[in-house]
Protein backbone atom coordinates (compact mmCIF):
# COMPACT_ATOMS: atom_id res chain seq x y z
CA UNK A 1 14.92 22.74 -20.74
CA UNK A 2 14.15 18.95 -19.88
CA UNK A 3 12.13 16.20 -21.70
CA UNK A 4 9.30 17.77 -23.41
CA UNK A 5 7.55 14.20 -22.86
CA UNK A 6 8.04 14.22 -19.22
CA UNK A 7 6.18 17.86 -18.82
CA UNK A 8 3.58 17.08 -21.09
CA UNK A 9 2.73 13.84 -18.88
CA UNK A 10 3.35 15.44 -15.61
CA UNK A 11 0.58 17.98 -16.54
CA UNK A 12 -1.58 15.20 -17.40
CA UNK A 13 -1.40 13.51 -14.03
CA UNK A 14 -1.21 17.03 -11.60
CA UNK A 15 -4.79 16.35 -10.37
CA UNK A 16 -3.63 12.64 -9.61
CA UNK A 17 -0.71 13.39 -8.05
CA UNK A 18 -2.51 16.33 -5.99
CA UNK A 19 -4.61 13.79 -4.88
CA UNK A 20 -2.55 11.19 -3.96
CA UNK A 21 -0.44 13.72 -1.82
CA UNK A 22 -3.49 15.10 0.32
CA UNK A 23 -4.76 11.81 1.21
CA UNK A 24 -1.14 10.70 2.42
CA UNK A 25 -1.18 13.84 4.54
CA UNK A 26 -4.67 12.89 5.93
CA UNK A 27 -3.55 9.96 6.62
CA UNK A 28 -0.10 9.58 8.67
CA UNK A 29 1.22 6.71 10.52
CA UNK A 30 4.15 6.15 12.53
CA UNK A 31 7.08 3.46 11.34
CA UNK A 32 6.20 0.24 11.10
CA UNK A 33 2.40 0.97 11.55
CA UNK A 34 2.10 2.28 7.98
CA UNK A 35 -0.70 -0.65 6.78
CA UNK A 36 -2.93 1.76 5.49
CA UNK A 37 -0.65 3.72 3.46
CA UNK A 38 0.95 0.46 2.36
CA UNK A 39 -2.06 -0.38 1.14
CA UNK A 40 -2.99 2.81 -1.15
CA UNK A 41 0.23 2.85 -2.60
CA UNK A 42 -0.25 -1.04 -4.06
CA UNK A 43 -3.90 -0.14 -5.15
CA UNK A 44 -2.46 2.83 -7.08
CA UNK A 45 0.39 0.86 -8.24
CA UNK A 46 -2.46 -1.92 -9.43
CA UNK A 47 -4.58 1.05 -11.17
CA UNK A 48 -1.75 1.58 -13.64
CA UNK A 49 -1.23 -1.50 -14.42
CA UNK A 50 1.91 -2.73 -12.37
CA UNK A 51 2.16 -5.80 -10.22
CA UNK A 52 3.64 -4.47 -6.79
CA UNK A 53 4.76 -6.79 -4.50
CA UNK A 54 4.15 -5.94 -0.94
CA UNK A 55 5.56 -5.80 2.36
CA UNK A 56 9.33 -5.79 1.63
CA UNK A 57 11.11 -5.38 4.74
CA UNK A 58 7.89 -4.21 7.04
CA UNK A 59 5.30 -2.33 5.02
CA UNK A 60 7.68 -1.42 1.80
CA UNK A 61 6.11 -1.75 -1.51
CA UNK A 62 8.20 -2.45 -4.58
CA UNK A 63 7.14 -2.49 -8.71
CA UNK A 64 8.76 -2.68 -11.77
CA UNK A 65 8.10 -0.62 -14.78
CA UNK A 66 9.84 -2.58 -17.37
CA UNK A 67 11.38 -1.10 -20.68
CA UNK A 68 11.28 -2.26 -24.24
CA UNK A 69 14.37 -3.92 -24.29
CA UNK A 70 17.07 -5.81 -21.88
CA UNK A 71 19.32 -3.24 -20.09
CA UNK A 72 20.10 -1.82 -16.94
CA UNK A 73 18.07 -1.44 -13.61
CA UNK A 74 17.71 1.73 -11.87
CA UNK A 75 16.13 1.75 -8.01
CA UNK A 76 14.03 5.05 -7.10
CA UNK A 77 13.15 5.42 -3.60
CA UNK A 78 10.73 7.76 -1.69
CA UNK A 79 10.06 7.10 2.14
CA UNK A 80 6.10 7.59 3.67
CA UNK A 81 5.99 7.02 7.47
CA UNK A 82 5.39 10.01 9.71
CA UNK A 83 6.01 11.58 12.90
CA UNK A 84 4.96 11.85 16.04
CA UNK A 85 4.23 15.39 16.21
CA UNK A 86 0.57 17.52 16.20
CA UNK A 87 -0.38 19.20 12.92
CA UNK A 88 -0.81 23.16 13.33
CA UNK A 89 -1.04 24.10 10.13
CA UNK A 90 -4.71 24.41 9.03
CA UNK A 91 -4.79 22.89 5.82
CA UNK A 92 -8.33 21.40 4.65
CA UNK A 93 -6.31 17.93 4.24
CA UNK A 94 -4.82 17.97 7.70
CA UNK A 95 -4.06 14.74 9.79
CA UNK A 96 -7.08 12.99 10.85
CA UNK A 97 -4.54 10.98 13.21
CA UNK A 98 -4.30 12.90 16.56
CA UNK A 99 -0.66 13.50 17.44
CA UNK A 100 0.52 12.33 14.02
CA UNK A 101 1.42 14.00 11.06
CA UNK A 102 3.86 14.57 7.29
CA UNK A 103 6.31 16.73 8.95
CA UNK A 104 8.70 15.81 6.91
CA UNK A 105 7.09 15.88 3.66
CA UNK A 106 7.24 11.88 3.01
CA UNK A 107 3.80 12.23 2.04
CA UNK A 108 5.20 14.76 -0.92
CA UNK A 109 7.87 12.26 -0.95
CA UNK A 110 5.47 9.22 -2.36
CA UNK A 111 3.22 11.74 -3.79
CA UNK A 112 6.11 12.60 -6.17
CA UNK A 113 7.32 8.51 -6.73
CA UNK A 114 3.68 7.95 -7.52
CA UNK A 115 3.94 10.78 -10.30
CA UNK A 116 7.13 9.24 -11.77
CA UNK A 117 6.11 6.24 -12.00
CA UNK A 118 2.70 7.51 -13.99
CA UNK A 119 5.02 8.94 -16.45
CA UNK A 120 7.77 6.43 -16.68
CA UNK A 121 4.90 3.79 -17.11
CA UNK A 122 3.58 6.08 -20.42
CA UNK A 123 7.25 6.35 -21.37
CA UNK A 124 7.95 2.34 -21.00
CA UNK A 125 8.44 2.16 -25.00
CA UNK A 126 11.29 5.11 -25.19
CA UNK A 127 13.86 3.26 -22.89
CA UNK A 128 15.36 -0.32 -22.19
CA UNK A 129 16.02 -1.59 -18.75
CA UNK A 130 14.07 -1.23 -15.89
CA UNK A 131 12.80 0.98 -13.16
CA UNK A 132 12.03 -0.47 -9.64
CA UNK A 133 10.14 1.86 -8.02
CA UNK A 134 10.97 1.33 -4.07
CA UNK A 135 8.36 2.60 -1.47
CA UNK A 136 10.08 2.70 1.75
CA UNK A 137 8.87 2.43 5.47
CA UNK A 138 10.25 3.46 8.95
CA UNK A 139 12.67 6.04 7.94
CA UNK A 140 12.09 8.08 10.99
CA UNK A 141 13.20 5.38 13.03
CA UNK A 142 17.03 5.36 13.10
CA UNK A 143 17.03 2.08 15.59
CA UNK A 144 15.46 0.03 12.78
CA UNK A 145 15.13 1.87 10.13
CA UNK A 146 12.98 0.29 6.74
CA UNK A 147 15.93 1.32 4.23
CA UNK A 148 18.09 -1.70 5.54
CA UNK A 149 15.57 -3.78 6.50
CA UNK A 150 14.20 -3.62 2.67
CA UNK A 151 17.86 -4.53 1.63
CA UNK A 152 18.22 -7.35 3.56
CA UNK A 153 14.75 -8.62 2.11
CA UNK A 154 16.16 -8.10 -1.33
CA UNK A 155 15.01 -5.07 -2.53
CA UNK A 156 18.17 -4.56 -4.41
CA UNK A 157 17.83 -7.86 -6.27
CA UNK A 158 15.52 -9.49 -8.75
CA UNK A 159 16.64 -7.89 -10.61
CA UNK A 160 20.19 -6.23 -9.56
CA UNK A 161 19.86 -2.63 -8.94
CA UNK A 162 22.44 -0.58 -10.56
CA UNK A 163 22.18 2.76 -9.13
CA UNK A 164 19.84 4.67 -7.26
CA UNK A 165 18.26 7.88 -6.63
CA UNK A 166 16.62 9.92 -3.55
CA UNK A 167 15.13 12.97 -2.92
CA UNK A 168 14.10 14.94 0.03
CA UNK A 169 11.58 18.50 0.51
CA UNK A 170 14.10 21.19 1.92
CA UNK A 171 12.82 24.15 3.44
CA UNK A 172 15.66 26.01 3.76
CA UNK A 173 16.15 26.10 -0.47
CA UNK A 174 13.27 28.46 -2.20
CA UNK A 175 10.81 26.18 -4.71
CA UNK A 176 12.61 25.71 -7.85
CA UNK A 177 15.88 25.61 -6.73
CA UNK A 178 17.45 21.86 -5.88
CA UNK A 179 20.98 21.35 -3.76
CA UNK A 180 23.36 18.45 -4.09
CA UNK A 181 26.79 18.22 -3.26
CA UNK A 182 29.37 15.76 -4.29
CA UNK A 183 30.23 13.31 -1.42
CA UNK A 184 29.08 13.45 1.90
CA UNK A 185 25.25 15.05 2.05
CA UNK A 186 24.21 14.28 5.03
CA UNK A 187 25.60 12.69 8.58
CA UNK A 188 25.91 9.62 10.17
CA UNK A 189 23.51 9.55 13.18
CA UNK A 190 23.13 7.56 16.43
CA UNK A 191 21.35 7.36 19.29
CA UNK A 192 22.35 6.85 22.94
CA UNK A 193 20.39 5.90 25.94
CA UNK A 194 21.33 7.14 29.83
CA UNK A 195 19.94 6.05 32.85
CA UNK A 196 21.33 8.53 35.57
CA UNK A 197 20.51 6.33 39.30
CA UNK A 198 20.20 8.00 42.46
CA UNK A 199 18.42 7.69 46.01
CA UNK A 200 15.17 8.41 47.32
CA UNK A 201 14.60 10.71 49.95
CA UNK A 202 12.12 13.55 50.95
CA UNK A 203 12.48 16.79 49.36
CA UNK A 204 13.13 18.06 52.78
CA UNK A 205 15.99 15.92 53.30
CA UNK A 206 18.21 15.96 50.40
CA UNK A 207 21.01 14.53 52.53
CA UNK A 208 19.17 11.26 52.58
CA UNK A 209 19.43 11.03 49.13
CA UNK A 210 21.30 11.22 46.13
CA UNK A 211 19.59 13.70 43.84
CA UNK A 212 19.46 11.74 40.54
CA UNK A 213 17.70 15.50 38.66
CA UNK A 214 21.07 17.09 40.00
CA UNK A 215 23.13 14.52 38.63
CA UNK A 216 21.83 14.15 34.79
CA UNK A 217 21.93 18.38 34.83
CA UNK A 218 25.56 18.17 35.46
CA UNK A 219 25.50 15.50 32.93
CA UNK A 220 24.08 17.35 29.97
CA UNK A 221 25.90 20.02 30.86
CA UNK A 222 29.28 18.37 31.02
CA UNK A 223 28.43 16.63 27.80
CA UNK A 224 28.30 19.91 25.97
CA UNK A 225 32.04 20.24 26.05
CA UNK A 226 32.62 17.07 23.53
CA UNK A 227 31.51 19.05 20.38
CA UNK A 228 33.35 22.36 22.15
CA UNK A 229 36.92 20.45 23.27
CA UNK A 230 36.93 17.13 21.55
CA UNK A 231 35.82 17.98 18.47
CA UNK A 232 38.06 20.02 15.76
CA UNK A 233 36.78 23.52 15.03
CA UNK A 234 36.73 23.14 11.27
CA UNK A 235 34.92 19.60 11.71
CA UNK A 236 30.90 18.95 11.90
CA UNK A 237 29.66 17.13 14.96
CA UNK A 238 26.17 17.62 16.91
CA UNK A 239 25.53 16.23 20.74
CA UNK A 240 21.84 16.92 21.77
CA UNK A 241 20.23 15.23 24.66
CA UNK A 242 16.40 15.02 23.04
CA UNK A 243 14.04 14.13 25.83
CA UNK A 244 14.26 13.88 30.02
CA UNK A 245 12.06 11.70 31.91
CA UNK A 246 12.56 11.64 36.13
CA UNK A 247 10.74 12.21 39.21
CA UNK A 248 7.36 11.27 40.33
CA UNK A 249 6.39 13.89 42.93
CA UNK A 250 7.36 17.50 43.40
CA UNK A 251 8.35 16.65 46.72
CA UNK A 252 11.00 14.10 46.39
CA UNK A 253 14.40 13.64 45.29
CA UNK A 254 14.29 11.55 42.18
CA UNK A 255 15.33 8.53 42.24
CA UNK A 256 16.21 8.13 38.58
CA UNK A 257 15.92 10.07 35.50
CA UNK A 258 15.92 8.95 31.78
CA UNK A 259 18.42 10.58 28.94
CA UNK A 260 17.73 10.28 25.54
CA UNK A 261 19.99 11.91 22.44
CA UNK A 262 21.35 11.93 19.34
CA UNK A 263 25.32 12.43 17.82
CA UNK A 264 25.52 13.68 14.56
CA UNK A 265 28.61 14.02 12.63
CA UNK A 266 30.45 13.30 9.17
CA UNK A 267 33.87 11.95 9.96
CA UNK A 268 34.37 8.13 11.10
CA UNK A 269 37.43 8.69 13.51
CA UNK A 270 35.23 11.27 15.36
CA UNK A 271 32.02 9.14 14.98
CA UNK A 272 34.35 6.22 16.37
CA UNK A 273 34.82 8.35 19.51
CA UNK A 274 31.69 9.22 20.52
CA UNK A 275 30.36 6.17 22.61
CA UNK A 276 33.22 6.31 24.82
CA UNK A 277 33.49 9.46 25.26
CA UNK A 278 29.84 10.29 26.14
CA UNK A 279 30.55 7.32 28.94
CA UNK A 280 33.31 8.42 30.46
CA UNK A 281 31.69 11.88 31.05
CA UNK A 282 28.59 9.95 32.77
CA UNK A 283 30.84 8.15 34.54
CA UNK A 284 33.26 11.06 36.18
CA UNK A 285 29.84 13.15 36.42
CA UNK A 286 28.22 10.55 38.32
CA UNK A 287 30.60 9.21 40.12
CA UNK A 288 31.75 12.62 41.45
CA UNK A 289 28.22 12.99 42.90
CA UNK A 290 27.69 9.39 44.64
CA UNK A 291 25.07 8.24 41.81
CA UNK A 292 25.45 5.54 39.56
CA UNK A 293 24.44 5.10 35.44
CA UNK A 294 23.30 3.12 32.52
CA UNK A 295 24.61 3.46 29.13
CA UNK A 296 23.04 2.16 25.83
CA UNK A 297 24.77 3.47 22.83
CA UNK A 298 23.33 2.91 19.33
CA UNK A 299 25.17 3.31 16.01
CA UNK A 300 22.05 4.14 13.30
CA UNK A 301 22.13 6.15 10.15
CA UNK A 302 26.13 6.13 8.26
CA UNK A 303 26.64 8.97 6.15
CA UNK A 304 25.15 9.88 3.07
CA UNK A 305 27.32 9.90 0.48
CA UNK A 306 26.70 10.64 -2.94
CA UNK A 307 28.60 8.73 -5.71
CA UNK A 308 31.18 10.56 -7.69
CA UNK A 309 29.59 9.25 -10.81
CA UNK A 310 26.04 9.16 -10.12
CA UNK A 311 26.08 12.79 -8.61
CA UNK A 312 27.70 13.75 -11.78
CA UNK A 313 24.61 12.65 -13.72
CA UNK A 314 21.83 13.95 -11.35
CA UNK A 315 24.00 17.31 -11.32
CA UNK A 316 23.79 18.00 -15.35
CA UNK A 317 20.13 16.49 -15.12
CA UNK A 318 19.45 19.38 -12.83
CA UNK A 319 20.82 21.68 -14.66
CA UNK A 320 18.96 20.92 -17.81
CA UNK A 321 15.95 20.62 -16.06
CA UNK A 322 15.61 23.87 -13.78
CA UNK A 323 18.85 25.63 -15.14
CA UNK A 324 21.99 26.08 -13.93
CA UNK A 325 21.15 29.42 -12.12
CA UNK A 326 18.69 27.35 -10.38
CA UNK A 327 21.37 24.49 -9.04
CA UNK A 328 23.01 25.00 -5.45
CA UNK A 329 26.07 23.41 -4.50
CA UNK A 330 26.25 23.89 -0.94
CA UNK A 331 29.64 24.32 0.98
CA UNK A 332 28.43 21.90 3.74
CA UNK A 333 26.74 18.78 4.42
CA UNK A 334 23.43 18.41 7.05
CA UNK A 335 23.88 17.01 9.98
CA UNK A 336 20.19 15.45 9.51
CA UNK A 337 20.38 12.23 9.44
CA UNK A 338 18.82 9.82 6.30
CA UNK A 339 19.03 6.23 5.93
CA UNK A 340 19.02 6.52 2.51
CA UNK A 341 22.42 6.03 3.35
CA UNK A 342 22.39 2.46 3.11
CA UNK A 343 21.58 2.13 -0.42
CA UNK A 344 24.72 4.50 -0.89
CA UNK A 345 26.51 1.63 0.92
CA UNK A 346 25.78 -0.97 -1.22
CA UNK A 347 25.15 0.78 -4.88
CA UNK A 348 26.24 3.98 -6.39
CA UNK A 349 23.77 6.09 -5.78
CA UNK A 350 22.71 10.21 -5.42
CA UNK A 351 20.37 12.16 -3.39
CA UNK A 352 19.41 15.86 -3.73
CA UNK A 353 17.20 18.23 -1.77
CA UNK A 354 14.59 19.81 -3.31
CA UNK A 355 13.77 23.49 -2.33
CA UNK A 356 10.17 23.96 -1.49
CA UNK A 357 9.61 26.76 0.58
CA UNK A 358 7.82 29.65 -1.01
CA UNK A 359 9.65 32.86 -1.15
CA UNK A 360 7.67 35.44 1.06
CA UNK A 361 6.02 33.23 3.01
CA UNK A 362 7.39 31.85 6.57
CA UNK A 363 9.67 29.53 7.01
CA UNK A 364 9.43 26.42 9.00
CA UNK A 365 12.04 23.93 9.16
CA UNK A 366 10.36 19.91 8.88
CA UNK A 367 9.95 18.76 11.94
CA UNK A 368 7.30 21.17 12.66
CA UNK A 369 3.83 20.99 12.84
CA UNK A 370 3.40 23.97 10.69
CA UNK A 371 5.71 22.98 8.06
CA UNK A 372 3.70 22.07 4.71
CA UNK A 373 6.25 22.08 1.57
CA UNK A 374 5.13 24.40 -1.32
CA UNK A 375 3.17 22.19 -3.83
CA UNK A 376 4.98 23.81 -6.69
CA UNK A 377 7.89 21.90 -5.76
CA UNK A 378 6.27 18.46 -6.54
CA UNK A 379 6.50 18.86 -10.19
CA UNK A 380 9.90 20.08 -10.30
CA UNK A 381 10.76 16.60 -7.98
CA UNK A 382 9.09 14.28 -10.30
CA UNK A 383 10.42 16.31 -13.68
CA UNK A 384 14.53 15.58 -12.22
CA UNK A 385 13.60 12.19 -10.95
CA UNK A 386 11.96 10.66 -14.04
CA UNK A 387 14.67 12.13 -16.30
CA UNK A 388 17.32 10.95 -13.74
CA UNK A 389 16.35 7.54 -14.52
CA UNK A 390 16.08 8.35 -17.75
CA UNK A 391 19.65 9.49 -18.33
CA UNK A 392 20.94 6.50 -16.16
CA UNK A 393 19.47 4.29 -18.38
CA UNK A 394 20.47 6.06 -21.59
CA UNK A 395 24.57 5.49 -20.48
């Protein structure tokens, strides 16, 4: 099954590739802070003999890996910003960044983009066209994310991209397996901002006050019924309020208290909805209890959809590399959001998820600060990538 070629050369680089993926993990930044990692990438782009040209959009890093002929171009795209969130997990390369840390596998994500492009750069005689290899910043941050601020720097000119390709680690598949669906893969999501405004008083006087805690409890709660009652039962949609900030002293009535959360869904006409219908709960909510609001609603990710065509390709590439008993079609999308998205928008394009949890060991979802995707997946990522592009450029 697969190129013999591309095994042969993924073998060769496995220490490489190994290595490149621990120090990414050692090293995490947040979006837009990702200099350092920025900076590796272009000196291992530089090492194989590629000309990268740096910060595209923020800290992106783009090279080309040109064929032996004129033909098409074909974009491949891995992410490598982290989160916000303290490793647990132990491993000898762990974050040296306090409170920072891969836990969503973008450093396996560049790790594996770093591999491809060691064996599409061996390969450069076997096919015409081009491969732009596009290292992407700031995906974790849905407010301004690096996918469309590399677009509108031109990452998809110079030359035209044709199609492109994505990948993300998934926990929830078993290493070896890979899941892709036709169409929508994963939601559209936004973020919203509530400021619910009260009155001051002492604690043992709430009568003086307006108890803005009280308020943005009936709040949440009230908003719980959109996904419940507005929302179809055979339809996808998430509400979650993330994070509550209010209150100074354990003593007092708050005065104000901060709301921060995320909508998640697949269809437009419900996506469409949402902003007004999150207000006019605040609103009643509020209102019915003498306080007063802010609302701040942000639309961020679209959907990820997969083109008919493209997905049609990456699915028989699959197939032939792992085997078909190996290839998941799964009946729904996630409602994670990935702004991978906006290369979708502008050129057909097709994103899988690649299992990588080992069976028999715990499971934890990404996000997590135990989560660390099994290493066996990396080869199986860079095997369906490289002959992704292949294939593309074969047509």
């Amino acid at each position: 099954m697969g190129n013999p070629k591309v095994k042969e050369l993924i073998r060769k680089y496995q220490d490489k590739i190994t290595e490149h993926r621990c120090h990414i993990h050692a090293h995490p930044e947040l979006p837009h802070t990702e200099k350092e990692t920025a900076a590796y990438i272009a000196k291992t782009l530089r090492e194989m003999g590629l000309v990268p040209t740096e910060n595209v959009g923020g800290y992106g890093v783009t090279a080309l890996i040109e064929g032996n002929g004129e033909g098409k171009c074909v974009g491949l795209r891995a992410d490598f910003d982290a989160l916000p969130i303290t490793e647990k997990t132990g491993l000898s390369f762990a974050s040296q960044n306090p409170g920072v840390m891969h836990a969503c596998g973008h450093d396996v994500h560049t790790a594996m983009l770093l591999g491809a492009a060691y064996v599409l750069n061996e390969m450069r005689d076997s096919f015409t066209g081009r491969v732009k290899l596009v290292f992407q910043p700031a995906e974790e941050d849905a407010a301004a994310c690096g996918a469309k601020a590399m677009i509108e720097d031109g990452v998809l000119e110079s030359p035209k991209v044709d199609a492109m390709f994505g990948q993300h680690v998934w926990p929830a598949i078993d290493t070896g397996k890979i899941g892709i669906r036709n169409g929508a893969m994963m939601a559209a999501s936004d973020r919203f901002f509530i400021t619910v405004k009260g009155k001051n008083s002492h604690a043992s006087r709430p009568e003086d006050g307006i108890d803005a805690i009280v308020a943005a409890a009936h709040v949440i709660t009230a908003l719980q019924t959109i996904v419940s009652r507005n929302v179809g039962p055979l339809d996808s949609a998430v509400v979650t309020i993330g994070t509550i900030r209010g209150g100074n002293v354990y003593n007092a009535i708050a005065e104000e208290v901060k709301l921060e959360g995320t909508c998640r869904n697949l269809n437009p006409e419900i996506r469409n909805k949402m902003p007004e219908r999150i207000e006019n709960i605040v609103r009643g909510v509020t209102s019915a209890l003498g306080a007063d609001y802010e609302f701040k609603y942000l639309r961020c990710y679209s959907p990820l959809v997969n083109d008919p065509e493209m997905f049609a390709l990456m699915d028989r590439t699959i197939a032939d590399v792992i085997g078909e008993e190996n290839l998941l079609h799964p009946a729904s999308a996630a409602l994670g959001g990935e702004d991978f998205s906006f290369y979708c928008e502008k050129v057909p394009s097709s994103f899988f998820w690649l299992g990588c949890h080992k069976p028999g060991t715990q499971y934890h979802p990404i996000h997590h600060g135990e989560f660390v995707p099994d290493e066996a997946a990396i080869p199986v990522g860079i095997e369906t990538m490289v002959n992704c592009a292949l294939n593309f450029l074969a047509v």
